[in-house]
C-alpha atoms as a PDB file:
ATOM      1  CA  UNK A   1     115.451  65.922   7.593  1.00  0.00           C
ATOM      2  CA  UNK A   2     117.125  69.170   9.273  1.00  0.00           C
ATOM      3  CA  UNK A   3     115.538  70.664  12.116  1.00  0.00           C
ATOM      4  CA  UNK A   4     116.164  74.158  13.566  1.00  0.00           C
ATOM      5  CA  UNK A   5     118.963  74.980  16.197  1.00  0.00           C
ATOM      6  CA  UNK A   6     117.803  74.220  19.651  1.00  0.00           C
ATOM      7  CA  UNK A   7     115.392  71.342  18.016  1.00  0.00           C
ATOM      8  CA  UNK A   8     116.583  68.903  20.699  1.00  0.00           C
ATOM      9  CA  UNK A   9     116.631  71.149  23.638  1.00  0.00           C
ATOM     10  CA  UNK A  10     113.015  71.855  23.205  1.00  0.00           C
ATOM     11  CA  UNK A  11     112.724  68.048  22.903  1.00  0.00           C
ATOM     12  CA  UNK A  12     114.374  67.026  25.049  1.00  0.00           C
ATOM     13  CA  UNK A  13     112.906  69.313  27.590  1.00  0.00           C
ATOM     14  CA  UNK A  14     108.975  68.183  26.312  1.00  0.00           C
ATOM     15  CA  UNK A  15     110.135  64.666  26.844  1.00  0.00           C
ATOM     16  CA  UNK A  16     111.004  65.257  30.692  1.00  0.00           C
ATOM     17  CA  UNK A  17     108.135  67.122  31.063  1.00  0.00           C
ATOM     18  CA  UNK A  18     105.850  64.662  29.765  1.00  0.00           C
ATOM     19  CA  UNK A  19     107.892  62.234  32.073  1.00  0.00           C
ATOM     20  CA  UNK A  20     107.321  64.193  35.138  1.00  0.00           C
ATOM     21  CA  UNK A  21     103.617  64.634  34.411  1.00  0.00           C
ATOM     22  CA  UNK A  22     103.516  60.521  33.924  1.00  0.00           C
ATOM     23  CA  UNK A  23     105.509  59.422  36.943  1.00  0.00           C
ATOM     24  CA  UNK A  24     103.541  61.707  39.568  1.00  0.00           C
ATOM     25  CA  UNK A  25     100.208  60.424  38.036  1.00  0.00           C
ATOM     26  CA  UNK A  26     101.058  56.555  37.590  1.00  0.00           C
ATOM     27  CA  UNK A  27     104.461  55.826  39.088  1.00  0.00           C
ATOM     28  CA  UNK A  28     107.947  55.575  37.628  1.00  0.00           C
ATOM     29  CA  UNK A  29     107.935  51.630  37.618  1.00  0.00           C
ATOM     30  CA  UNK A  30     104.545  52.234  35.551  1.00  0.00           C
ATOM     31  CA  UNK A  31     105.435  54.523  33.017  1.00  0.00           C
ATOM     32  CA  UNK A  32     106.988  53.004  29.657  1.00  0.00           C
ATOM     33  CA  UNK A  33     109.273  55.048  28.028  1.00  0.00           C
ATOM     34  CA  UNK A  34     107.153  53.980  24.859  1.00  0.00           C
ATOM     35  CA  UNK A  35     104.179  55.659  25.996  1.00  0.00           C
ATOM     36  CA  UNK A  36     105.956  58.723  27.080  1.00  0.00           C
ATOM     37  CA  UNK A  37     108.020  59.075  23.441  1.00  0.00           C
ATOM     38  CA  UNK A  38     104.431  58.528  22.040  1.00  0.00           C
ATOM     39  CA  UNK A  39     102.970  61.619  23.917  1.00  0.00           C
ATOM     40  CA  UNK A  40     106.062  63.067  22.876  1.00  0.00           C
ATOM     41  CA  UNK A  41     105.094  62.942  19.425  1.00  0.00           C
ATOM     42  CA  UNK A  42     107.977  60.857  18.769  1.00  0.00           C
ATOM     43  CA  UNK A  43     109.146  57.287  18.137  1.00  0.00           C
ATOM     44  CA  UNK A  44     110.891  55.016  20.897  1.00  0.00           C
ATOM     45  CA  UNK A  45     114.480  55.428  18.794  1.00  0.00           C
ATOM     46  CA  UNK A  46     114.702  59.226  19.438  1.00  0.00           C
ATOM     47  CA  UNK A  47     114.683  58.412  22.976  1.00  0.00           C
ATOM     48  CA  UNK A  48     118.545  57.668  23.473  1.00  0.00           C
ATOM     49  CA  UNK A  49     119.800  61.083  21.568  1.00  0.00           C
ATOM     50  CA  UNK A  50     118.369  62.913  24.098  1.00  0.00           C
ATOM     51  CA  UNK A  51     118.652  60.667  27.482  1.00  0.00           C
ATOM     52  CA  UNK A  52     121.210  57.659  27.800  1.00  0.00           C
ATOM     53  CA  UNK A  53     118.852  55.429  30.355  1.00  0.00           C
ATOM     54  CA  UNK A  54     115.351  55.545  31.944  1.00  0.00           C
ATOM     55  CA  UNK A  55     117.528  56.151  35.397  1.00  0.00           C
ATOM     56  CA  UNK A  56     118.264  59.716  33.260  1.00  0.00           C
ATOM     57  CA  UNK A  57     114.999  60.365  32.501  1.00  0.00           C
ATOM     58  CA  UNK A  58     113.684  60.137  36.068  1.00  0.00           C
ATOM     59  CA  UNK A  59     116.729  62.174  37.247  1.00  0.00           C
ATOM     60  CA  UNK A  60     116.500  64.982  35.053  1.00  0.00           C
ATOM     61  CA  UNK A  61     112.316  65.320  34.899  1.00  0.00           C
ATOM     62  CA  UNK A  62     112.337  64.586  38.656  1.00  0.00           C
ATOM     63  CA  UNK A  63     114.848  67.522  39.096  1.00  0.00           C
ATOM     64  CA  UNK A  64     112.145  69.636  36.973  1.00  0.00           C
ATOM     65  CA  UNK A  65     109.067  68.341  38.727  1.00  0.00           C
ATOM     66  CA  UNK A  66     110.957  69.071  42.410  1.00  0.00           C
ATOM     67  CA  UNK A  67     111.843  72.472  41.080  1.00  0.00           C
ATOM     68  CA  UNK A  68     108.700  73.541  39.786  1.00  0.00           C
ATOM     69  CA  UNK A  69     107.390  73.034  43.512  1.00  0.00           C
ATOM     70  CA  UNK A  70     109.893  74.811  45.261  1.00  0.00           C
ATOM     71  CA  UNK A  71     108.571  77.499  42.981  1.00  0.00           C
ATOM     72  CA  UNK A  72     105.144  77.171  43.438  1.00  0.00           C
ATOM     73  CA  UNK A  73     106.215  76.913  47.793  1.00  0.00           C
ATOM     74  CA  UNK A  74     108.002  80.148  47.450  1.00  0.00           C
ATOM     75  CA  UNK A  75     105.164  81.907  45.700  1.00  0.00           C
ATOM     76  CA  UNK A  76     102.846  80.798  48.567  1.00  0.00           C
ATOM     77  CA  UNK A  77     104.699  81.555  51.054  1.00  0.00           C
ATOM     78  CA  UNK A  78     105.223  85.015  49.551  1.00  0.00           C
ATOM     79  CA  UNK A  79     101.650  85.148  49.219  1.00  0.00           C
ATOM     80  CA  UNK A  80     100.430  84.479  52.366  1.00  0.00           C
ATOM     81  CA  UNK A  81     102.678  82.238  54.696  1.00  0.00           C
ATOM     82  CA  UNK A  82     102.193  78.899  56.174  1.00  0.00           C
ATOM     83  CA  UNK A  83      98.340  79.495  55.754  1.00  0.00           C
ATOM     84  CA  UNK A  84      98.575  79.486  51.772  1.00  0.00           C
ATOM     85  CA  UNK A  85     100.985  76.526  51.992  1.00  0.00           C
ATOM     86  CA  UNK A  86      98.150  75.031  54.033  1.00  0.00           C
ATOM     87  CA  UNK A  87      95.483  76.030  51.417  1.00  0.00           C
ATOM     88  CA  UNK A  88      96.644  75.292  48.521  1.00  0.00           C
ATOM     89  CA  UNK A  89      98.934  71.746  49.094  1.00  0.00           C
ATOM     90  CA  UNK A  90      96.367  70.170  51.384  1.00  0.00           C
ATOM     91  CA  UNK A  91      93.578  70.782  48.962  1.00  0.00           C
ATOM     92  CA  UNK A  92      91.235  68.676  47.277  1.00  0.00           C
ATOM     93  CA  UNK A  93      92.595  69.760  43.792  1.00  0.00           C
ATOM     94  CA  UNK A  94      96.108  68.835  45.173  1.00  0.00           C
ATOM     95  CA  UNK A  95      95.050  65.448  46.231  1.00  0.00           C
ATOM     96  CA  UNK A  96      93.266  64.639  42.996  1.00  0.00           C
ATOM     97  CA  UNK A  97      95.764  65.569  40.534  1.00  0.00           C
ATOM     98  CA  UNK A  98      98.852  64.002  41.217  1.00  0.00           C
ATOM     99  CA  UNK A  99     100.210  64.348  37.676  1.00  0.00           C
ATOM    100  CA  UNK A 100     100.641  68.149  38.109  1.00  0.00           C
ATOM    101  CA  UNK A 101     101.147  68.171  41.986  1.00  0.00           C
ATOM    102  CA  UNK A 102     103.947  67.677  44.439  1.00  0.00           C
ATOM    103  CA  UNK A 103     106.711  65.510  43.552  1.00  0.00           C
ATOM    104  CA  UNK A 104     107.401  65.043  47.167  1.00  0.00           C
ATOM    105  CA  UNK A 105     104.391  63.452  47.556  1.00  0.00           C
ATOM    106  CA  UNK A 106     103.548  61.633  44.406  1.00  0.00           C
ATOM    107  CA  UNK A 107     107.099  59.661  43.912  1.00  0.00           C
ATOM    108  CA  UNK A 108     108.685  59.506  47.859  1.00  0.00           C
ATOM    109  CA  UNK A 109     108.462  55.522  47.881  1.00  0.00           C
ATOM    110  CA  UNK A 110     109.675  55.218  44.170  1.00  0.00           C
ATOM    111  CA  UNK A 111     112.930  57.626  44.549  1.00  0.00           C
ATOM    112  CA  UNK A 112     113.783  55.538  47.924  1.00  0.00           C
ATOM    113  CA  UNK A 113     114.751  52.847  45.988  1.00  0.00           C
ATOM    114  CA  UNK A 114     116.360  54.953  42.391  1.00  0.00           C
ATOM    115  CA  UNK A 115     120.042  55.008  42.111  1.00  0.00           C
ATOM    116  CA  UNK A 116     122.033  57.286  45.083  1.00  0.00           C
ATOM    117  CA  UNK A 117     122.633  60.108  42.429  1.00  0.00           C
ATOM    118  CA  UNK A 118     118.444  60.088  41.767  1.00  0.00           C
ATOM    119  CA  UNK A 119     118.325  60.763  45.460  1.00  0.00           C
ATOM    120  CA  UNK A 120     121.400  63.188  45.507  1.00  0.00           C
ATOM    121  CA  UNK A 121     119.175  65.237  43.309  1.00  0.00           C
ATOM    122  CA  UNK A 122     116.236  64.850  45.520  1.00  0.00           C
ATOM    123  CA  UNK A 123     118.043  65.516  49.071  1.00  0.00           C
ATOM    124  CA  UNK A 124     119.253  69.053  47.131  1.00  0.00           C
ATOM    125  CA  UNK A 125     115.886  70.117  46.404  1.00  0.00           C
ATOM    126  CA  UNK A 126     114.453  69.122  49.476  1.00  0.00           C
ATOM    127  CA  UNK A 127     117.241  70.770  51.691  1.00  0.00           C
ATOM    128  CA  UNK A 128     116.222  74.022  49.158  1.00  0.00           C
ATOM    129  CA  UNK A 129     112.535  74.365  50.006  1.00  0.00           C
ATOM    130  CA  UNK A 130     112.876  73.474  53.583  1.00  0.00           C
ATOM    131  CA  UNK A 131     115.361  76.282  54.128  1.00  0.00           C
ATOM    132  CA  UNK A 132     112.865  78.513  52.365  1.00  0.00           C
ATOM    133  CA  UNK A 133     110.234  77.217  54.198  1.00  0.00           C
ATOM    134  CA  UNK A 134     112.665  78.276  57.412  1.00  0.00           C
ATOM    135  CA  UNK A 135     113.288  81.564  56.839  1.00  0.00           C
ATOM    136  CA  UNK A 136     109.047  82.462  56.794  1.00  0.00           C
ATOM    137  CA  UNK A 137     108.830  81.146  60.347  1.00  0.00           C
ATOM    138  CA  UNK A 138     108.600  83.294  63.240  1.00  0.00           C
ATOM    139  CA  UNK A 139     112.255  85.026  64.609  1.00  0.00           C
ATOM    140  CA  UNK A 140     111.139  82.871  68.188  1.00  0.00           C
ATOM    141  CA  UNK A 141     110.822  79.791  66.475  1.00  0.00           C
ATOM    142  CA  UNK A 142     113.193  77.372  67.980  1.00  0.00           C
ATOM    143  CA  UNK A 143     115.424  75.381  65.652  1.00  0.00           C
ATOM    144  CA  UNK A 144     113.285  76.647  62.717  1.00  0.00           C
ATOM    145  CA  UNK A 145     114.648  73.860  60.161  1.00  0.00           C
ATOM    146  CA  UNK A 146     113.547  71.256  62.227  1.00  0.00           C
ATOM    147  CA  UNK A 147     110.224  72.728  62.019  1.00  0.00           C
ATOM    148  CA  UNK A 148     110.455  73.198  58.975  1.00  0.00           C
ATOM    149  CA  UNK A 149     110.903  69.586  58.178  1.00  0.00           C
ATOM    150  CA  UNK A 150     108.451  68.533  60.934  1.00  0.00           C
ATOM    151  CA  UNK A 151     105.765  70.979  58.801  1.00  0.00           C
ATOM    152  CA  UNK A 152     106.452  69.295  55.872  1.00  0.00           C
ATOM    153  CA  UNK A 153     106.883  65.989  56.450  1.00  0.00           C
ATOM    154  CA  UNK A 154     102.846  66.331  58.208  1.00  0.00           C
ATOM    155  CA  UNK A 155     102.134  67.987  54.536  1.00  0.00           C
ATOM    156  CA  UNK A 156     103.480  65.158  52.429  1.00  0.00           C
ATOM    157  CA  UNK A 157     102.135  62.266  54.856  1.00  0.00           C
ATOM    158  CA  UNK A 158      98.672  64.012  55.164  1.00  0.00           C
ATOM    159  CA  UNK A 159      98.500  63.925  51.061  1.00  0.00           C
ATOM    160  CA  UNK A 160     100.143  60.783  50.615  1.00  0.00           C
ATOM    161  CA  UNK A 161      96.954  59.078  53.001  1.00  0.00           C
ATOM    162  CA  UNK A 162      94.175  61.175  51.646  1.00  0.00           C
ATOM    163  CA  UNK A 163      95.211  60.006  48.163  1.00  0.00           C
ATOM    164  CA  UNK A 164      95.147  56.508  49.390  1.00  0.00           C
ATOM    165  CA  UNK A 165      91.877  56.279  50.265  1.00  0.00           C
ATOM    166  CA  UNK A 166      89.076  56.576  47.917  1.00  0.00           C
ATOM    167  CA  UNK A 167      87.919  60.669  48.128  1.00  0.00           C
ATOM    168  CA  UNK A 168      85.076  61.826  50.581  1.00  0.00           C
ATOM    169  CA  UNK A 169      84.981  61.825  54.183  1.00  0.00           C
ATOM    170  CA  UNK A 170      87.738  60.225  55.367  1.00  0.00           C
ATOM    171  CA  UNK A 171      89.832  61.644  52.598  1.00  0.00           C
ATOM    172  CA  UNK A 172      88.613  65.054  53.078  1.00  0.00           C
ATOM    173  CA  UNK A 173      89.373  64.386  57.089  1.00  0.00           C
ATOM    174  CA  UNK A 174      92.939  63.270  56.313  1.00  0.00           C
ATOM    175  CA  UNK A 175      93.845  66.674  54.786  1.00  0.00           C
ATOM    176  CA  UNK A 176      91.773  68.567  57.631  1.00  0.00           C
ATOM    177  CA  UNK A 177      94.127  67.116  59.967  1.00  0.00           C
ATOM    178  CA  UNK A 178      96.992  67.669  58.523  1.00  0.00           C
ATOM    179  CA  UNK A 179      96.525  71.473  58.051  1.00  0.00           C
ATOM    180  CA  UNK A 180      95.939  71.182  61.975  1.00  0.00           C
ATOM    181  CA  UNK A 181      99.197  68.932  63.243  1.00  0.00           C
ATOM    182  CA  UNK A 182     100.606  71.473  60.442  1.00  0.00           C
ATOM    183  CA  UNK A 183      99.568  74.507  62.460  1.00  0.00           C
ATOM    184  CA  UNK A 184      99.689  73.450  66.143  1.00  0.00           C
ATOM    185  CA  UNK A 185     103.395  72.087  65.170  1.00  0.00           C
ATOM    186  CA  UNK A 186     104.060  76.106  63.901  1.00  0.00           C
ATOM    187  CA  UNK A 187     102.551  77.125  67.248  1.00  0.00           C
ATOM    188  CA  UNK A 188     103.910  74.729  68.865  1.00  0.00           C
ATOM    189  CA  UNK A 189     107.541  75.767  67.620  1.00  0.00           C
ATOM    190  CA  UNK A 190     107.617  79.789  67.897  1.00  0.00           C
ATOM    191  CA  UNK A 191     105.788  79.773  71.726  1.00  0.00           C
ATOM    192  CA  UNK A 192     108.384  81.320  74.625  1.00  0.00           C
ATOM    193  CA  UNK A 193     109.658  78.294  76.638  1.00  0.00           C
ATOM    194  CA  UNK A 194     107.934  77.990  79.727  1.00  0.00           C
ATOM    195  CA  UNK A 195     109.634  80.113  82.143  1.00  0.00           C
ATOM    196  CA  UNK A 196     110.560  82.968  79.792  1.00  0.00           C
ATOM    197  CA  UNK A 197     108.571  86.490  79.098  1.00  0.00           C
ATOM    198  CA  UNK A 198     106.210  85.984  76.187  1.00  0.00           C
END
């Protein structure tokens, strides 16, 4: 059978997607490539035309998944600053659906131990939205990509714990908090040393 030009780029493309979906929701370790060919709408033998290893597949769909955030950070920060970053990451739709959520979040103790050039690919996007992230911060703010990190590093942790424990209270706390250490870090950050006219 002959399928149209640009059959296995849109393929190939549905397959990484599908993978990017899987490994936020359950893991990396826990997602078969059988199961992801199968919501592919293909068989496990069409996997290796389109991707030589799983280490690939994680590379390329967690290139796709970290890119897709940056995205969705630069649109909120357009939008409204550090308080629609707040809003929307730290929210209870965030936290419960890890499949179409933050990368960052979902994967950070899986891509720790992936190959160097997995992490290559992750250090590159990371070093992308945190300069994006620096450039919305106040002029004043002192070493703004430190804060920058510091911001969203609280973000990542605060989502990471309020996914670990079951949702209600605690859960709901976790996220509360984070928006705050989030804020008072921004504050924190841009305030005139002491000494110097405000």
């Amino acid at each position: 059978m002959r399928y149209e030009k640009g059959h296995k780029d849109v393929s190939r493309r549905r397959i990484a997607e599908i993978a990017a979906e899987r490994f936020r929701r359950d893991g990396i370790a826990a997602s078969g490539l059988a199961g992801i060919m199968s919501e592919a709408g293909l068989t496990n033998g069409a996997f290796y035309p389109h991707f030589r290893s799983k280490a690939d597949l994680v590379r390329e769909s967690l290139a796709g998944a970290l890119e897709d955030q940056t995205n969705k950070m630069r649109e909120a920060l357009a939008a409204g600053g550090l308080e629609a970053i707040l809003e929307a990451y730290l929210s209870a739709e965030h936290r419960d659906d890890p499949g179409t959520g933050c990368a960052y979040a979902a994967l950070l103790p899986e891509v720790a131990r992936q190959p160097v050039e997995t992490r290559d690919v992750f250090a590159e996007q990371l070093t992308g939205v945190i300069g994006q992230f620096a450039e919305t911060l106040p002029p004043q703010t002192r070493d703004p990509q430190g804060v920058a990190l510091g911001i969203y590093a609280t973000l990542i942790g605060a989502l990471q714990l309020a996914r670990a424990v079951p949702s209600g209270a605690l859960s709901d706390r976790i996220l509360s908090a984070g928006a705050e250490a989030a804020r008072a870090l921004a504050q924190v950050a841009s305030d005139p040393c002491p000494g110097q006219p405000a």
